[in-house]
PDB file of N, CA and C in Angstrom:
ATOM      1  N   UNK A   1       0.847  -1.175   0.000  1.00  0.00           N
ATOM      2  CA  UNK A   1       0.000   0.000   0.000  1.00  0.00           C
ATOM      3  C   UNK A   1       0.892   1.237   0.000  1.00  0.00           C
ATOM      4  N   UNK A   2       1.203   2.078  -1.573  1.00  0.00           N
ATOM      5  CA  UNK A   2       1.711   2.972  -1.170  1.00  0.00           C
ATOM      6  C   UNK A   2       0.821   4.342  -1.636  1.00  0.00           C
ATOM      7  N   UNK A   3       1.742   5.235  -1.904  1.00  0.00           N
ATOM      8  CA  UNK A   3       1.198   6.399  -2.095  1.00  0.00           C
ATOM      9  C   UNK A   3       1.343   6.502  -3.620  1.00  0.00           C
ATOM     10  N   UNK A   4       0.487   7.437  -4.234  1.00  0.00           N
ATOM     11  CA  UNK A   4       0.452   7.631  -5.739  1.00  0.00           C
ATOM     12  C   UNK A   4       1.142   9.180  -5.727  1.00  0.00           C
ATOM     13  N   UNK A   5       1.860   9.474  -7.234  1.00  0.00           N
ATOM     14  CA  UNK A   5       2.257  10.440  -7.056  1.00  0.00           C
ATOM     15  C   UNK A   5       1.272  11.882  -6.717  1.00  0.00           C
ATOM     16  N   UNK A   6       0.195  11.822  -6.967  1.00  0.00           N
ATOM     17  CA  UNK A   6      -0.774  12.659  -6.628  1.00  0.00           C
ATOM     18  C   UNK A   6      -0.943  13.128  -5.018  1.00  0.00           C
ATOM     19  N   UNK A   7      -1.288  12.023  -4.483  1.00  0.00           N
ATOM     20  CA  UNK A   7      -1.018  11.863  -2.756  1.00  0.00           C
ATOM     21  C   UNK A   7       0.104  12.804  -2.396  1.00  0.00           C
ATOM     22  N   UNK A   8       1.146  12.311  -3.252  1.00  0.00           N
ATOM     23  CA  UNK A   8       2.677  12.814  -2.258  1.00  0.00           C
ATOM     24  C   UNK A   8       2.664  14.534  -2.983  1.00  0.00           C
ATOM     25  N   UNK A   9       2.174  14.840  -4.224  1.00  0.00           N
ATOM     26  CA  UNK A   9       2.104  16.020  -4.352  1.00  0.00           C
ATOM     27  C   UNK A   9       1.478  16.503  -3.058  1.00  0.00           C
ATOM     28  N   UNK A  10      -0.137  16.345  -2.949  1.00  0.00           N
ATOM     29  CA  UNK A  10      -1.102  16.718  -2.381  1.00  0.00           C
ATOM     30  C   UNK A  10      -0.504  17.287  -1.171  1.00  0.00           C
ATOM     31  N   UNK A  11       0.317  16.082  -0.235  1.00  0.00           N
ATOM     32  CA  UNK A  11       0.852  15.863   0.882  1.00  0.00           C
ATOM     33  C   UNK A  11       2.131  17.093   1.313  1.00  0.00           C
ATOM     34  N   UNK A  12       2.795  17.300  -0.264  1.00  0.00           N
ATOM     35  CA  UNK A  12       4.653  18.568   0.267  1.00  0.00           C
ATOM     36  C   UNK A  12       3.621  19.536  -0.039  1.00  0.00           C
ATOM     37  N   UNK A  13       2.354  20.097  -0.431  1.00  0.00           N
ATOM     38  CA  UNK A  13       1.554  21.485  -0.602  1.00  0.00           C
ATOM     39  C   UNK A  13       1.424  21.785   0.755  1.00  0.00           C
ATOM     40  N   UNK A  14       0.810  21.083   1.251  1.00  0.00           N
ATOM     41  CA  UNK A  14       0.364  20.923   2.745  1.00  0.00           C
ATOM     42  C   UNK A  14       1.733  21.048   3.754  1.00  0.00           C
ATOM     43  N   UNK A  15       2.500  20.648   3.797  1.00  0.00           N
ATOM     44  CA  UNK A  15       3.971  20.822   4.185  1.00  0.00           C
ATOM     45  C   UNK A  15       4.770  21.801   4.365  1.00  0.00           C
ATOM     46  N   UNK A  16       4.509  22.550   2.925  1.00  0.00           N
ATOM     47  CA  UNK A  16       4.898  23.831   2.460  1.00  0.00           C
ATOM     48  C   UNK A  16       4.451  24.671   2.702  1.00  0.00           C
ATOM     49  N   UNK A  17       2.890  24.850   2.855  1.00  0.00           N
ATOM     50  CA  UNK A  17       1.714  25.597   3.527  1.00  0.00           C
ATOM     51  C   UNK A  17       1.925  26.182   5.004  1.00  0.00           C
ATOM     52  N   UNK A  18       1.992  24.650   5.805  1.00  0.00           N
ATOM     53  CA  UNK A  18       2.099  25.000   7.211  1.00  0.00           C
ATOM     54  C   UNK A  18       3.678  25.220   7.912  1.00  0.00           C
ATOM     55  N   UNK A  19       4.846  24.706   6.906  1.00  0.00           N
ATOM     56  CA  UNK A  19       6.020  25.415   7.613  1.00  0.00           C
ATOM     57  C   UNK A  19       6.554  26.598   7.049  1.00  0.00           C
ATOM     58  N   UNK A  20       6.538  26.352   5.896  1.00  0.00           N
ATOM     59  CA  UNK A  20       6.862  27.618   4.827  1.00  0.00           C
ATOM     60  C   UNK A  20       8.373  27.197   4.521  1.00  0.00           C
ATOM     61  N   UNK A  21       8.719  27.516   3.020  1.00  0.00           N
ATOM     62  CA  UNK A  21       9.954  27.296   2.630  1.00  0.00           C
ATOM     63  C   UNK A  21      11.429  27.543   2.995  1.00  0.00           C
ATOM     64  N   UNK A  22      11.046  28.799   3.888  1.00  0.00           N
ATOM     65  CA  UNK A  22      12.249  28.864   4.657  1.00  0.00           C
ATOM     66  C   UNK A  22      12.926  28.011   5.715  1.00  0.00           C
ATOM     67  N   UNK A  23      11.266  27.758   6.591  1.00  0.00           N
ATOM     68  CA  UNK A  23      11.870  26.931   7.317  1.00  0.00           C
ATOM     69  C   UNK A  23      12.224  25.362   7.068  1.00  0.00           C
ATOM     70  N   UNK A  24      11.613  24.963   5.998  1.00  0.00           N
ATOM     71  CA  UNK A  24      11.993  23.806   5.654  1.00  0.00           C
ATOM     72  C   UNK A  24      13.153  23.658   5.038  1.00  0.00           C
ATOM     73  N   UNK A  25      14.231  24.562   4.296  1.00  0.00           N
ATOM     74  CA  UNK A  25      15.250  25.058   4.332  1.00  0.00           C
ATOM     75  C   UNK A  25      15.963  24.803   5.275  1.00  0.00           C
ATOM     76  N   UNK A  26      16.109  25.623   6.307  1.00  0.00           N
ATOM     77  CA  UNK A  26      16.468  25.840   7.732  1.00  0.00           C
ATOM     78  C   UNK A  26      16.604  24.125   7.913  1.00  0.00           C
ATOM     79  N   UNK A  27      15.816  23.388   7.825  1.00  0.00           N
ATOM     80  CA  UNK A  27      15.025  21.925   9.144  1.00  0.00           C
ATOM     81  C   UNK A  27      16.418  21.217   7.201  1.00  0.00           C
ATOM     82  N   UNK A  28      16.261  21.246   6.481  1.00  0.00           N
ATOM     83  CA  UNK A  28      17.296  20.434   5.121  1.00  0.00           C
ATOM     84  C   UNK A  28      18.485  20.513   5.827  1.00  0.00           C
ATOM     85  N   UNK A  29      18.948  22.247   5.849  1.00  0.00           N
ATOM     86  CA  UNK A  29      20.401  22.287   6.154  1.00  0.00           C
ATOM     87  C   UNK A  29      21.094  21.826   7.658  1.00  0.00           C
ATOM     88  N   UNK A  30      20.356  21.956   8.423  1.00  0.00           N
ATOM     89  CA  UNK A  30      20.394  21.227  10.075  1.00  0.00           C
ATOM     90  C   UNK A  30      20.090  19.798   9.697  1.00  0.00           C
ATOM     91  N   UNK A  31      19.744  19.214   9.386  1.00  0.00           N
ATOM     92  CA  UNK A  31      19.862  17.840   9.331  1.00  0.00           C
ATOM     93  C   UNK A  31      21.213  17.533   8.130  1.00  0.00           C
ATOM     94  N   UNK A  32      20.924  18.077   6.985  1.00  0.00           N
ATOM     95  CA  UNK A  32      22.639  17.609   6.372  1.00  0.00           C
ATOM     96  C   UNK A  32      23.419  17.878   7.222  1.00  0.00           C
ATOM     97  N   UNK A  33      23.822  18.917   7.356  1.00  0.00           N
ATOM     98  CA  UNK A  33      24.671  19.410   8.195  1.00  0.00           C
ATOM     99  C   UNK A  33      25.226  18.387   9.856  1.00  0.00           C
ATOM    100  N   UNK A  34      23.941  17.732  10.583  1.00  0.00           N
ATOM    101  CA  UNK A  34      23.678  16.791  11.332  1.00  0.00           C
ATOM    102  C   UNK A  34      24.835  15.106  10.544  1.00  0.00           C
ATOM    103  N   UNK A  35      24.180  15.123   9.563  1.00  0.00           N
ATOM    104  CA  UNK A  35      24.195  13.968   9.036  1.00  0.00           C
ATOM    105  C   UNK A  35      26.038  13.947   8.494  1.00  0.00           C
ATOM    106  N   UNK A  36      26.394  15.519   7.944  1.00  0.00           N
ATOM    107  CA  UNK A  36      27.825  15.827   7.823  1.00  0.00           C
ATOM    108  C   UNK A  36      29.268  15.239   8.759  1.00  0.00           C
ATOM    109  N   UNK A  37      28.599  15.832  10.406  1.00  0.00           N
ATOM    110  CA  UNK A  37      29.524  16.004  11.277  1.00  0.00           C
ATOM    111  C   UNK A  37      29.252  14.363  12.042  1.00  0.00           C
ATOM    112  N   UNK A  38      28.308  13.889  11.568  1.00  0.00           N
ATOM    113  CA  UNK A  38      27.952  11.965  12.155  1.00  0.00           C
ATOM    114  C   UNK A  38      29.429  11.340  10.974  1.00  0.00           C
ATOM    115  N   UNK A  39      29.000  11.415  10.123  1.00  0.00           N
ATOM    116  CA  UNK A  39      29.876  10.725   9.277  1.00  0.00           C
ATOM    117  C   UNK A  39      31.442  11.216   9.972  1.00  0.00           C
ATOM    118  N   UNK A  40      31.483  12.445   9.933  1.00  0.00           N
ATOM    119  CA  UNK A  40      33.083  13.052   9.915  1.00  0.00           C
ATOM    120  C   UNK A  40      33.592  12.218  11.320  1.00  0.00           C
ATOM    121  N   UNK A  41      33.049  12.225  12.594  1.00  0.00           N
ATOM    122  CA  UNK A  41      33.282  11.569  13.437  1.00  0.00           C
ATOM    123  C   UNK A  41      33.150  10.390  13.514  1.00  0.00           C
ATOM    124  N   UNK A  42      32.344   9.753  12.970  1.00  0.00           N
ATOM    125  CA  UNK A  42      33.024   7.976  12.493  1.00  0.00           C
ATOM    126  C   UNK A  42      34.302   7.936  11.988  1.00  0.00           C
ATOM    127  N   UNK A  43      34.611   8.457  10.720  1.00  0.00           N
ATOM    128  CA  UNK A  43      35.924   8.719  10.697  1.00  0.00           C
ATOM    129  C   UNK A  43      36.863   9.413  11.642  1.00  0.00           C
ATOM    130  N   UNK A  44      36.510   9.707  11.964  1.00  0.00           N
ATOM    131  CA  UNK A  44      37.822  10.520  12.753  1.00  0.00           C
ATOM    132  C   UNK A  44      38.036   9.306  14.001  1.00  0.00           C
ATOM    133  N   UNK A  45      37.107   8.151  14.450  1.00  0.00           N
ATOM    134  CA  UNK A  45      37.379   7.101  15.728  1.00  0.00           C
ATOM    135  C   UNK A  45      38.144   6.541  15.254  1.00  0.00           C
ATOM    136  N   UNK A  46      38.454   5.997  13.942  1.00  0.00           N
ATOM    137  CA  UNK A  46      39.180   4.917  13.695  1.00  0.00           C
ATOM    138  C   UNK A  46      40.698   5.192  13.407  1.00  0.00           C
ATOM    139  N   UNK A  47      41.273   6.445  13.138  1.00  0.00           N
ATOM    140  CA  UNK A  47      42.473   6.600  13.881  1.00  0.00           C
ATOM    141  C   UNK A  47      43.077   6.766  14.687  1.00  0.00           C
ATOM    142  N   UNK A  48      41.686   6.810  15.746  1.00  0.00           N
ATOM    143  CA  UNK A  48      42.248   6.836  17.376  1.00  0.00           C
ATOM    144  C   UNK A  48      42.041   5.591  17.668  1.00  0.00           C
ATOM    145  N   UNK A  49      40.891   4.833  17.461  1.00  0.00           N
ATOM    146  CA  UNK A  49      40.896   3.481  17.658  1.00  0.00           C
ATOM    147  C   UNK A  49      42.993   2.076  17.530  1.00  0.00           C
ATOM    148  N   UNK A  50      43.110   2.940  16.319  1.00  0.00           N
ATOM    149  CA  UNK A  50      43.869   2.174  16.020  1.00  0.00           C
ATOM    150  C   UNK A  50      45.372   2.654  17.046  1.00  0.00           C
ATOM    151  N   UNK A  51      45.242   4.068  17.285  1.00  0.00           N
ATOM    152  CA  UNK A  51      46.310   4.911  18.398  1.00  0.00           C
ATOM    153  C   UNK A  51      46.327   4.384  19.530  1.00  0.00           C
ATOM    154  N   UNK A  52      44.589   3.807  19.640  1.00  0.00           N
ATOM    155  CA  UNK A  52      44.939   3.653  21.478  1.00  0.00           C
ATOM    156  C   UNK A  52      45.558   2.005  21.420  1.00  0.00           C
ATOM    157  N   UNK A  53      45.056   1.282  20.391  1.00  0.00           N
ATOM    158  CA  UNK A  53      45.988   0.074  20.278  1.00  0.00           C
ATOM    159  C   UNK A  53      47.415   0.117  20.225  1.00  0.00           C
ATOM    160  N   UNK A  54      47.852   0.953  19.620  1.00  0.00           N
ATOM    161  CA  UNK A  54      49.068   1.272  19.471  1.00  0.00           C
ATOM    162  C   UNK A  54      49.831   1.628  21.109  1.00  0.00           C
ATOM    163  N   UNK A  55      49.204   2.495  21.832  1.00  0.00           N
ATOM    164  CA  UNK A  55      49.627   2.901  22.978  1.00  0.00           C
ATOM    165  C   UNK A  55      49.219   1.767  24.082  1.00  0.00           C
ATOM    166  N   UNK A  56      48.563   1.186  23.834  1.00  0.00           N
ATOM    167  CA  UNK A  56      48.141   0.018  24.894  1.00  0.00           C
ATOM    168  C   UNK A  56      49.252  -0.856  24.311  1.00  0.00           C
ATOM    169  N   UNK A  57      49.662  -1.251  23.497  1.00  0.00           N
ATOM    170  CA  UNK A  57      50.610  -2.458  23.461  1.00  0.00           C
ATOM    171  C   UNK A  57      52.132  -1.572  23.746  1.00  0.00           C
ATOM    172  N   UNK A  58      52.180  -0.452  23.468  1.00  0.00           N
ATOM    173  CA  UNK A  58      53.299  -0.065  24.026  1.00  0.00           C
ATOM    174  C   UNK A  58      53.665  -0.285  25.410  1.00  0.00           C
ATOM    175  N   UNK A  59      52.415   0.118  26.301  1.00  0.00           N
ATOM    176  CA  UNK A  59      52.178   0.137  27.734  1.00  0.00           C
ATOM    177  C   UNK A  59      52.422  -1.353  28.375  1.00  0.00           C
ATOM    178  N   UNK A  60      51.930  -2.256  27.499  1.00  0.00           N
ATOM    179  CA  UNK A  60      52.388  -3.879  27.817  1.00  0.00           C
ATOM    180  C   UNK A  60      53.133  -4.411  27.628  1.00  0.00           C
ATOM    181  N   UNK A  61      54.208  -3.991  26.397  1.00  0.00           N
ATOM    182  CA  UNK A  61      55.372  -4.227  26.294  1.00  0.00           C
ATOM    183  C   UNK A  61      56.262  -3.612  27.316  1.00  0.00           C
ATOM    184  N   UNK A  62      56.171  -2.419  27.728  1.00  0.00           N
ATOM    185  CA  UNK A  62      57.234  -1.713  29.010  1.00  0.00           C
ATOM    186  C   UNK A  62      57.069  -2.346  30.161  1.00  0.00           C
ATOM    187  N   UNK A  63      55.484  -3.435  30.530  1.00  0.00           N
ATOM    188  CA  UNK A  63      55.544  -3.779  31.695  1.00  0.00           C
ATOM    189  C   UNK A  63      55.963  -5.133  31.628  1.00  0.00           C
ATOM    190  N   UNK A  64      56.100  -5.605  30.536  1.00  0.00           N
ATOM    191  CA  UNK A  64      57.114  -7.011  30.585  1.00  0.00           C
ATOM    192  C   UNK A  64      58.366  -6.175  30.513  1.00  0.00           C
ATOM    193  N   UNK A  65      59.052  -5.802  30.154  1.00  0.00           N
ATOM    194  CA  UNK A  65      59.998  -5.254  30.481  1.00  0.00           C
ATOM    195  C   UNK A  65      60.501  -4.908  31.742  1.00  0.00           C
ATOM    196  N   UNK A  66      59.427  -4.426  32.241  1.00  0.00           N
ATOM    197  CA  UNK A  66      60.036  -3.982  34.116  1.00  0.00           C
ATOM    198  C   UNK A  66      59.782  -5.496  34.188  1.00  0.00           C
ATOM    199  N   UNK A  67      59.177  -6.135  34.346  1.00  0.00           N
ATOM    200  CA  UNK A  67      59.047  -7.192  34.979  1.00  0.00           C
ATOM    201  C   UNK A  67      60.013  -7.655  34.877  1.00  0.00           C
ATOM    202  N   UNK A  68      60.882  -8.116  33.671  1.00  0.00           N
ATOM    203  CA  UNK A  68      62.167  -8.939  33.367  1.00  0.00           C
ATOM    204  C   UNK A  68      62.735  -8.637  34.290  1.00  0.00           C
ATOM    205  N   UNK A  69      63.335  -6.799  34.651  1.00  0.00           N
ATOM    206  CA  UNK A  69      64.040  -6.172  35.161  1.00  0.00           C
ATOM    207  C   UNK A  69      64.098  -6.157  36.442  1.00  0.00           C
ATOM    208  N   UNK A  70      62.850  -6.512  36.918  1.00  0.00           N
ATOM    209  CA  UNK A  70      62.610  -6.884  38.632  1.00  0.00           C
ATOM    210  C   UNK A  70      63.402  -8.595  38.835  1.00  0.00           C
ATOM    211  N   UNK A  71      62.472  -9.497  37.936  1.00  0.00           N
ATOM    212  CA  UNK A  71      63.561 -11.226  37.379  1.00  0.00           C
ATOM    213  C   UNK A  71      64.550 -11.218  38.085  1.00  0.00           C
ATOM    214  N   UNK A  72      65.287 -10.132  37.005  1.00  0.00           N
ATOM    215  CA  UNK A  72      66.999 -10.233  37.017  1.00  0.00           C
ATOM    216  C   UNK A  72      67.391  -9.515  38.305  1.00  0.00           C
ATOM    217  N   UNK A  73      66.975  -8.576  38.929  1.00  0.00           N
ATOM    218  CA  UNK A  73      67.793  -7.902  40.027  1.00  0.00           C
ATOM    219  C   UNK A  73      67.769  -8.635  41.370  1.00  0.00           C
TER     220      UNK A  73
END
């Protein structure tokens, strides 16, 4: 059951009517804009993702290290 193109005309008149074009404007660019800075920060985790791996195995490698160093003394 969907809509015919007539309906969905019928339906953005009515849309357009009661918010007015500006603001539906306004409500486009706040949601791209929304939808912009979601994406950009997915990207941006996964080179920290991969940093904090990086710094966590550093951190586990230095503590086998002391450890040896405690071993031996």
């Amino acid at each position: 059951m969907g809509f015919s193109w007539q309906q969905l005309l019928i339906l953005l008149l009515v849309v357009v009517v009661i918010f007015g074009t500006k603001k539906l404007r306004n409500i486009g660019s706040d949601l791209g804009g929304a939808v912009k800075d979601f994406k950009k920060a997915m990207n941006d985790d996964q080179p920290k993702d991969a940093e904090f791996k990086k710094i966590a195995e550093d951190a586990e490698q230095t503590q086998v290290e002391n450890s040896k160093q405690k071993e031996q003394a």
